[in-house]
Protein backbone atom coordinates (compact mmCIF):
# COMPACT_ATOMS: atom_id res chain seq x y z
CA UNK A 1 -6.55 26.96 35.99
CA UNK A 2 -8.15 26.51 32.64
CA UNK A 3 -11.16 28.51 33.66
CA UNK A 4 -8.66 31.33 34.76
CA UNK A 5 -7.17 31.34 30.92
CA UNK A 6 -10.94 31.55 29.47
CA UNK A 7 -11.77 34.59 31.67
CA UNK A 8 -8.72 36.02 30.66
CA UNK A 9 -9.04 35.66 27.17
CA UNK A 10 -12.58 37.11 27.61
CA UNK A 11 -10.78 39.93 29.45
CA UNK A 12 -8.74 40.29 26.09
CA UNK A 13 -11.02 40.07 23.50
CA UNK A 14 -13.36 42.42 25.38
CA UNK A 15 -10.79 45.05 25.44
CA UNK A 16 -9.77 44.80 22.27
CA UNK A 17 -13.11 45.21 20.99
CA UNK A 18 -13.08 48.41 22.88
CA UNK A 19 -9.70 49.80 21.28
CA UNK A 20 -10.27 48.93 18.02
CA UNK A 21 -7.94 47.33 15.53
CA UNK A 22 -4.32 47.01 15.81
CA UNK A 23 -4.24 43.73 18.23
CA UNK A 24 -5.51 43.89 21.80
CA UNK A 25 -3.13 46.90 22.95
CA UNK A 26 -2.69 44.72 26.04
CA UNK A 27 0.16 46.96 26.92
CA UNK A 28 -1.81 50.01 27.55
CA UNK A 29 -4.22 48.75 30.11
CA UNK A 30 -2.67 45.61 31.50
CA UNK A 31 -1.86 46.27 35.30
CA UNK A 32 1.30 44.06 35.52
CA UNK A 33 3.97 43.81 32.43
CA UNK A 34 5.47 40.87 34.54
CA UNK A 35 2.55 38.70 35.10
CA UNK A 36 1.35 39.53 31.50
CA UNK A 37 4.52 37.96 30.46
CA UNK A 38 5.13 35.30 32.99
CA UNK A 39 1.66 34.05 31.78
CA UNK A 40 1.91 34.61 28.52
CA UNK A 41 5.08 32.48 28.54
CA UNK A 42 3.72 30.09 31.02
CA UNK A 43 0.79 29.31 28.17
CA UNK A 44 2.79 29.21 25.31
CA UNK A 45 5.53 26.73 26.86
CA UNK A 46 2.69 24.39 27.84
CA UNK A 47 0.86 24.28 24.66
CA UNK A 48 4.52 23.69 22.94
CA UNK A 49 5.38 20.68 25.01
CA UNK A 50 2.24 19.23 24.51
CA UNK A 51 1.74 19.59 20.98
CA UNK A 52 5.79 18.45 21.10
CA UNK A 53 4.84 15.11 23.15
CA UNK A 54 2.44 14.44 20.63
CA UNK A 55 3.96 15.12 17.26
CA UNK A 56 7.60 13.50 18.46
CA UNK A 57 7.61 11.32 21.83
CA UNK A 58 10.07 12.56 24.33
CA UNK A 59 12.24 10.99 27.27
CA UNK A 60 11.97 12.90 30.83
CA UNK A 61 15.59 14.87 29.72
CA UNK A 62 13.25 16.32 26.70
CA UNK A 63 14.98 14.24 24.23
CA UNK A 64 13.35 12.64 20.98
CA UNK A 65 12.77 9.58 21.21
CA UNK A 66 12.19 8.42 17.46
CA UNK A 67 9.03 5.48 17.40
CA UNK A 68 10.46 3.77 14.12
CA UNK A 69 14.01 3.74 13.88
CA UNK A 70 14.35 3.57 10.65
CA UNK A 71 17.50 2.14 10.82
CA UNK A 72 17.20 -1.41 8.93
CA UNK A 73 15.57 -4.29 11.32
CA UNK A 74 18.20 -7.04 9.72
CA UNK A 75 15.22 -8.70 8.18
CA UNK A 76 15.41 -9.79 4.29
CA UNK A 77 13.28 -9.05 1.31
CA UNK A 78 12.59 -11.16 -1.91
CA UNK A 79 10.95 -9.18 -4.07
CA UNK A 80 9.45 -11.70 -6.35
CA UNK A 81 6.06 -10.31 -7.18
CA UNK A 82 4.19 -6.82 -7.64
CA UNK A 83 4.78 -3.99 -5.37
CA UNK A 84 3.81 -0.40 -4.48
CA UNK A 85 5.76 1.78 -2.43
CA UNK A 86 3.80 4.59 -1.03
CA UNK A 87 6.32 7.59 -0.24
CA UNK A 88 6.05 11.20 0.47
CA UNK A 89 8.23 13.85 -1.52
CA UNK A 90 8.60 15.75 1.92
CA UNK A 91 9.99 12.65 4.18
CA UNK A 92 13.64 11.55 3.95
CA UNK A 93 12.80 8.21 4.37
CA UNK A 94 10.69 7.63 1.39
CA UNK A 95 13.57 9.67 -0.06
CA UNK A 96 15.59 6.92 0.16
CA UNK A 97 13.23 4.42 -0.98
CA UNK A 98 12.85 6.93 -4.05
CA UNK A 99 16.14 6.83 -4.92
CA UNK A 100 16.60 3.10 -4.60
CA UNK A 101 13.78 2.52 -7.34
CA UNK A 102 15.18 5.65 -9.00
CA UNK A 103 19.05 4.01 -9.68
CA UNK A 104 18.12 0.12 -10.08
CA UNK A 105 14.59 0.45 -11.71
CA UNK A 106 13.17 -2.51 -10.99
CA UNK A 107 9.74 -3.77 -13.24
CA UNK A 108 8.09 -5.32 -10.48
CA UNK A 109 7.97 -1.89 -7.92
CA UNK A 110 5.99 0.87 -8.22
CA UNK A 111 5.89 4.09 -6.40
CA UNK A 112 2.62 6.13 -5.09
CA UNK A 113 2.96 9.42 -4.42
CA UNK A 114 2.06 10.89 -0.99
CA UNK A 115 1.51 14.70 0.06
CA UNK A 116 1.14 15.35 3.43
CA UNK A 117 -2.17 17.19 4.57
CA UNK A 118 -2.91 16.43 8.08
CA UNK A 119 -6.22 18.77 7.94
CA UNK A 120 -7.00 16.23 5.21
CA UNK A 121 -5.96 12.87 6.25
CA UNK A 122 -7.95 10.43 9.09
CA UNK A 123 -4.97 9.71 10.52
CA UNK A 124 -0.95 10.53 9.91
CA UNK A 125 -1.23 12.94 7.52
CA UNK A 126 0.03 11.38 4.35
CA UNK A 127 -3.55 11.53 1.81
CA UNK A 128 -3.06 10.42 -2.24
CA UNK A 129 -1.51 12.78 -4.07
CA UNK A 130 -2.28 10.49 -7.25
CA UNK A 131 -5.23 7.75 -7.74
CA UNK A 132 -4.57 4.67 -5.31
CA UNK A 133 -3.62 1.71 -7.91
CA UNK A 134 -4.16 -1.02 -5.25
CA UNK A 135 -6.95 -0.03 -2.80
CA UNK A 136 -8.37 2.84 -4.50
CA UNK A 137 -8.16 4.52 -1.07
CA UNK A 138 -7.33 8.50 -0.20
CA UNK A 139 -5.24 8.75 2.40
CA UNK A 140 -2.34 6.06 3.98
CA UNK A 141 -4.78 5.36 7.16
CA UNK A 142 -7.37 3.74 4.47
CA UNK A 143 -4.44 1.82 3.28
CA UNK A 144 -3.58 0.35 6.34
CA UNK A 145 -6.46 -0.43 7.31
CA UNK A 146 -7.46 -1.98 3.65
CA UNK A 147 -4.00 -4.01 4.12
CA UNK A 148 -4.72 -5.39 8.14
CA UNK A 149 -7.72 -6.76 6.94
CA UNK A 150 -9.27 -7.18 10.11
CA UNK A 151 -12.18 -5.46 12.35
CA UNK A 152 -11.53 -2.32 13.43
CA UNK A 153 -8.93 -1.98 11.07
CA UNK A 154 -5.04 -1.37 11.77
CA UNK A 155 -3.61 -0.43 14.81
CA UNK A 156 0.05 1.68 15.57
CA UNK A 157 0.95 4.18 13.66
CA UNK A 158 0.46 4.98 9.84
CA UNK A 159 3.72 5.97 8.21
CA UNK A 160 5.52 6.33 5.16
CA UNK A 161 7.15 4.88 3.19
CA UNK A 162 5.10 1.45 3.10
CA UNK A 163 5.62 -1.19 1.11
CA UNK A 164 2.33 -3.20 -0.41
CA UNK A 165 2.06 -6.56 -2.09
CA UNK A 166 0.04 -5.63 -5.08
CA UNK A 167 -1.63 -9.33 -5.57
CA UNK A 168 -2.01 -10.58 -1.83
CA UNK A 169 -2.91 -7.02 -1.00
CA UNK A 170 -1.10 -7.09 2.06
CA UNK A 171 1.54 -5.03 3.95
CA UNK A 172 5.13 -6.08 3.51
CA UNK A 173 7.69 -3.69 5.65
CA UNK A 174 6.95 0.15 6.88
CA UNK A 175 10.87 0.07 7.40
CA UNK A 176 12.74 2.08 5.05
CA UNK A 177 15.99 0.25 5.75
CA UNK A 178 14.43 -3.06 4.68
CA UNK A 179 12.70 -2.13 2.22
CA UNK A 180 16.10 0.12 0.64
CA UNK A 181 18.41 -3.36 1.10
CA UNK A 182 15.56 -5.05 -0.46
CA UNK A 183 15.67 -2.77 -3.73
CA UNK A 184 19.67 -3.33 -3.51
CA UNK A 185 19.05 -7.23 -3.66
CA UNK A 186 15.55 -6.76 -6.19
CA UNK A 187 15.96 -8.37 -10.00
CA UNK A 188 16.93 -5.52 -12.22
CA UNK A 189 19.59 -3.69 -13.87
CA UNK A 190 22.93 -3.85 -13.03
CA UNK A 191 23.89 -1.84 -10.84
CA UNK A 192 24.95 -3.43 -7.53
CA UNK A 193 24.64 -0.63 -4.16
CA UNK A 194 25.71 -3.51 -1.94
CA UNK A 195 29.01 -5.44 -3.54
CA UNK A 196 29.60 -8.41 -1.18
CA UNK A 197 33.21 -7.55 -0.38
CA UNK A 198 32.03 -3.75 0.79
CA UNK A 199 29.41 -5.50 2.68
CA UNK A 200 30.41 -4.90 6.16
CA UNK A 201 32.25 -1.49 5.37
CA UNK A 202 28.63 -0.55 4.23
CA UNK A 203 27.27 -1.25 7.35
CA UNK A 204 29.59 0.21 9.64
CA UNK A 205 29.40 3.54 7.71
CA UNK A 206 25.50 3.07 7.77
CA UNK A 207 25.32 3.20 11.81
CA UNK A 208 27.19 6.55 11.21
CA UNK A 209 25.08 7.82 8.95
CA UNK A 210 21.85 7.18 11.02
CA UNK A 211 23.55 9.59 13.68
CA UNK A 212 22.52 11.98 11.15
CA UNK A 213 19.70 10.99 9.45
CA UNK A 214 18.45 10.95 13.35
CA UNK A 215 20.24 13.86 14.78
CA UNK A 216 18.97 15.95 12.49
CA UNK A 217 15.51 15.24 14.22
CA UNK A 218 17.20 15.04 17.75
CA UNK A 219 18.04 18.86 17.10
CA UNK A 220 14.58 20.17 15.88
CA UNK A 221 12.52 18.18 18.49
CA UNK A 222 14.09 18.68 21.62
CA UNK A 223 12.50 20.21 24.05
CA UNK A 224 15.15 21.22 26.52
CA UNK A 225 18.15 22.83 25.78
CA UNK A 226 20.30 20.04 27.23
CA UNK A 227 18.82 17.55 25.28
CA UNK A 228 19.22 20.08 22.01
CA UNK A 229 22.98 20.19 23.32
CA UNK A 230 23.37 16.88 23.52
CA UNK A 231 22.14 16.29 19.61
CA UNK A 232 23.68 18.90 18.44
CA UNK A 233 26.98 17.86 19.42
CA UNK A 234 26.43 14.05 18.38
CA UNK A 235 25.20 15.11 14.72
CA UNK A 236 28.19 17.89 14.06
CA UNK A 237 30.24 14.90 14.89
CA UNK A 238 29.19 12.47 13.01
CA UNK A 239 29.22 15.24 9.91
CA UNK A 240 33.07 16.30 10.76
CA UNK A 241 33.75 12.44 10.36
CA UNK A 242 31.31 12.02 6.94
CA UNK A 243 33.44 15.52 5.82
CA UNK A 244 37.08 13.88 6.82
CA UNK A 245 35.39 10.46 5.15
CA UNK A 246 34.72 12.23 1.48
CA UNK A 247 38.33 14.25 1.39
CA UNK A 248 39.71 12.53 -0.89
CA UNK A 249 37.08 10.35 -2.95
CA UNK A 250 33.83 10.71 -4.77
CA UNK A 251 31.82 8.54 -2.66
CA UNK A 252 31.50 7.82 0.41
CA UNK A 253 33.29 4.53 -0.52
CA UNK A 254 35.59 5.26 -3.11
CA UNK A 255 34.45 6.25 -7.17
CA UNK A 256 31.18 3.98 -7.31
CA UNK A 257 27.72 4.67 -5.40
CA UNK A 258 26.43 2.18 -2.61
CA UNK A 259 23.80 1.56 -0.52
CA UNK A 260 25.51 4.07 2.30
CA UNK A 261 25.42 7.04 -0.42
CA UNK A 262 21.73 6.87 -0.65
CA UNK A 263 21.24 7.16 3.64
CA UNK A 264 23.10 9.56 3.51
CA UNK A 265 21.73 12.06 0.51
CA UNK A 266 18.40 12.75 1.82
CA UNK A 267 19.05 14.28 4.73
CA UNK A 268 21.77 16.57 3.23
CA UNK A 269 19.71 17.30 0.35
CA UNK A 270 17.47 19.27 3.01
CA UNK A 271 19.86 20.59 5.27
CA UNK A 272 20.08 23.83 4.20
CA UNK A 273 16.86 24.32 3.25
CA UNK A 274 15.44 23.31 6.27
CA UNK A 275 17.34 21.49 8.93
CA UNK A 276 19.71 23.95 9.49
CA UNK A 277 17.42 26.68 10.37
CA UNK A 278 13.72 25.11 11.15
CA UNK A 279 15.53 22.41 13.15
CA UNK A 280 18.08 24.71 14.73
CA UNK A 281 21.02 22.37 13.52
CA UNK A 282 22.95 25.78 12.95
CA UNK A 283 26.35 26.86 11.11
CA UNK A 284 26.74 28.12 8.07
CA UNK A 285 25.66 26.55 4.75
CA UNK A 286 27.01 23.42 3.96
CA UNK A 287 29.51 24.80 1.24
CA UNK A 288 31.26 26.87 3.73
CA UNK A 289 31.18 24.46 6.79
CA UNK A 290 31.59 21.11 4.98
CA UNK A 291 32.78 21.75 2.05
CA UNK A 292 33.74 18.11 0.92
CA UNK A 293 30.14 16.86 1.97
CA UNK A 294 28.49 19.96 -0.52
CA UNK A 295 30.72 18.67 -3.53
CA UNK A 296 29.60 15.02 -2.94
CA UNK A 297 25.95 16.55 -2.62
CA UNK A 298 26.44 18.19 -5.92
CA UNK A 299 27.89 14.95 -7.29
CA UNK A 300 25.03 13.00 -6.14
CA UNK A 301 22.96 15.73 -7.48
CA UNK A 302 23.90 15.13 -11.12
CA UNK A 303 23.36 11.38 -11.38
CA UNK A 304 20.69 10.61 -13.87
CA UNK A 305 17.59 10.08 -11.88
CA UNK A 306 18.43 11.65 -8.79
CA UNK A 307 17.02 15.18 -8.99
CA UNK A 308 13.90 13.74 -10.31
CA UNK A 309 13.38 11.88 -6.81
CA UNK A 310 12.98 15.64 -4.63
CA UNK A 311 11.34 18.41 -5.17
CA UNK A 312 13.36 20.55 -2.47
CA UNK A 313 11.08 23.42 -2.45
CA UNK A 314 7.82 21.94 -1.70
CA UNK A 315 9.49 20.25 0.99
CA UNK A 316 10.67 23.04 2.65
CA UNK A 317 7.16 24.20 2.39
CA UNK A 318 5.75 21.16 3.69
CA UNK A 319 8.22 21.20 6.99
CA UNK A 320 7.58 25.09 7.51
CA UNK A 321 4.31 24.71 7.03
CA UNK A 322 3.15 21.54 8.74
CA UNK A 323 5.35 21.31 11.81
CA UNK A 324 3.46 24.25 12.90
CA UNK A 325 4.57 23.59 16.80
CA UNK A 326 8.52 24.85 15.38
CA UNK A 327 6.75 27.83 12.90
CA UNK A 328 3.45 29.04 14.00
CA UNK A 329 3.53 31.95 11.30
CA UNK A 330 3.60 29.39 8.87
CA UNK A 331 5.63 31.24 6.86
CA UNK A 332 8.51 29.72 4.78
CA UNK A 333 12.06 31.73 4.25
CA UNK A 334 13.53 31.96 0.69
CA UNK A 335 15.89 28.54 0.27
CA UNK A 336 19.47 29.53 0.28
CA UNK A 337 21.34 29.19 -3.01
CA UNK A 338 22.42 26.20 -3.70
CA UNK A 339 25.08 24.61 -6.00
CA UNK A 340 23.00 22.63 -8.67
CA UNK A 341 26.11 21.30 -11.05
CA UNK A 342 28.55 19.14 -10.19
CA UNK A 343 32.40 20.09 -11.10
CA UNK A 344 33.47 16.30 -11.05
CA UNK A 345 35.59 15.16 -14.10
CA UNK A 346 33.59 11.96 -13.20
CA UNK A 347 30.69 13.84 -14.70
CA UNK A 348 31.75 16.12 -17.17
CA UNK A 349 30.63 13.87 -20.11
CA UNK A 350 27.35 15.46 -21.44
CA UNK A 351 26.20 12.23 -23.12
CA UNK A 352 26.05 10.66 -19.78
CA UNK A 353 22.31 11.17 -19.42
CA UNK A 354 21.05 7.73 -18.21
CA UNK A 355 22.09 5.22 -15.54
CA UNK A 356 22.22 2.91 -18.57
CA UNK A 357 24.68 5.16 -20.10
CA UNK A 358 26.88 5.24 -16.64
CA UNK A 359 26.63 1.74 -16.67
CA UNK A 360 28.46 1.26 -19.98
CA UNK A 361 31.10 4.24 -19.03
CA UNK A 362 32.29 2.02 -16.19
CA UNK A 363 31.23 5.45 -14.05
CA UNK A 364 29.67 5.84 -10.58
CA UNK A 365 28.19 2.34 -9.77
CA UNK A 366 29.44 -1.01 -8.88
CA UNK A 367 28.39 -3.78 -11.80
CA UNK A 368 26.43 -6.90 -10.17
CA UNK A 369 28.18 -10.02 -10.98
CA UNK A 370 26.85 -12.25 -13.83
CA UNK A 371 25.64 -14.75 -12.29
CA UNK A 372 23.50 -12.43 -9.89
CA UNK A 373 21.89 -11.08 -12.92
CA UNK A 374 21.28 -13.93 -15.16
């Protein structure tokens, strides 16, 4: 079979040496529109599914079956000494991790900064998009490998974000669940994204969320159209129920930020640019579907820190360009306009400009108790 497909390319590239420019004209000499298209389709379908089964792992039913959940393993944290946190601008997950360090700015975590270049990297695709500060390596594969510390370096796969201890050089969590409640529980400022009596509301809402942190995924790497169905119907619900959820408050617990706000923003802060189109999760913009979800966007949008933590553009560009199994052109559409201000009498106050300074308003986030922060 393949050596059918090589003389038939030959066949092509013969003729259209013959015709000239303008493609190969296969049109105007091939004997059989059907089987040109049949096999055309027949080549393009296989080389799809197996570039698919490699970049995202599938179940028989062509569903995605995500390798790292992502979700939170249950395991706890202590932060007590010096970390890095190696994230990507383009990945939601690091997103989250971003934000985390972002809102309670904690002394003792640094973030590396990732770009993802898989013609560049040894493995993954993540290389340095800044000098190393604990390995001196240039991509996340050296990392690993630095961090395993055994022969034949590190085995499974090399993702992002991942958490380093800075003094015993060694990896801590690759979970971005863990390592977010870790940054909730971390010695620093104030703020408190998990308030013991929200606790278990947090969580519940959390599960929710991960339908779409995940769905959105479940949509753009299915490979049947059943299995598409099936996500697309599981992620539009768990967005009506987010949308019903943020009718009538600021957050998606009430007027202060948690933990469950900063799932949740990521992914919404590239639907539209890229998850509704490039991952086929459909509708209209957010503002005219959910309309309640776009405002809390917005909101979340105009926190101090926040915009800092995405560059929304680049990682359009990165998904458009990179996933090149969903956009073999390569080419990236112009981002939809998007509202960058929130109207929130929450935020109106232009002297808000710092967490600190939301802190002392009494606005947006939960205060830790004293003796937490003593």
């Amino acid at each position: 079979m393949k050596m059918l497909w090589v003389v038939f390319l030959l066949v092509l590239c013969t003729k259209a040496s013959a015709l000239g420019g303008g493609g190969f004209r296969v049109l105007e000499w091939v004997p059989s529109q059907q089987m040109l298209v049949k096999s055309a389709k027949f080549g393009w379908t296989t080389a799809f599914r197996t570039m698919m089964e490699e970049l995202a792992p599938q179940s028989k039913e062509g569903d995605y079956l995500r390798p790292s959940p992502q979700r939170g393993t249950g395991k706890a944290l202590r932060l007590d000494g010096s970390y890095a946190a190696y994230v990507g601008n383009a990945c939601p997950w690091c997103h989250r991790v971003a934000l985390g360090v972002a809102l309670r700015q904690p002394r003792n975590v640094r973030l590396v900064e990732l770009e993802d270049d898989a013609t560049e990297a040894s493995r993954g695709g993540w290389i340095m998009k800044t000098t190393d500060p604990v390995f001196g390596k240039r991509d996340l594969k050296q990392v690993y490998d630095a961090a395993a510390s055994k022969p034949g370096g590190y085995e499974g796969r090399c993702t992002a974000p991942l958490l380093v201890d800075v003094d015993a050089k060694t990896i801590v969590s690759q979970e971005s669940g863990d390592i977010l409640r870790a940054l909730c529980d971390v010695d620093a400022n104030d703020i408190d994204l998990r308030p013991p009596d929200l606790a278990s509301h947090i969580d519940a809402l959390n599960e929710k969320i991960y339908l779409i942190n995940d769905g959105t995924y479940r949509c753009g790497f299915a490979t049947t159209q059943r299995a598409y169905d099936r996500a697309y119907a599981d992620l539009h619900a768990a967005m009506k129920d987010i949308e019903d959820t943020l009718d009538n408050a600021f957050f998606l617990l009430g007027d202060k930020i948690t933990e469950a706000d900063l799932r949740l923003y990521p992914t919404i802060a590239r639907f539209d640019v890229v998850y509704a189109t490039l991952f086929r999760c459909g509708g209209p913009s957010l503002a005219l579907r959910y309309p309640h979800i776009d405002r809390w966007r917005a909101r979340m949008l105009a926190i101090p820190g926040v915009d800092a933590t995405l560059d929304a553009h680049a990682a359009a560009a990165s998904y458009y360009k990179s996933l090149f199994p969903l956009n073999p052109s390569g080419v990236v559409p112009k981002p939809p306009a998007v509202l960058e201000e929130a109207s929130s009498p929450l935020l109106d106050d232009k002297t808000l400009n710092t967490v600190d300074d939301l802190l002392t308003a009494g606005l947006a986030f939960p205060r830790r108790p004293k003796a937490l922060t003593d």
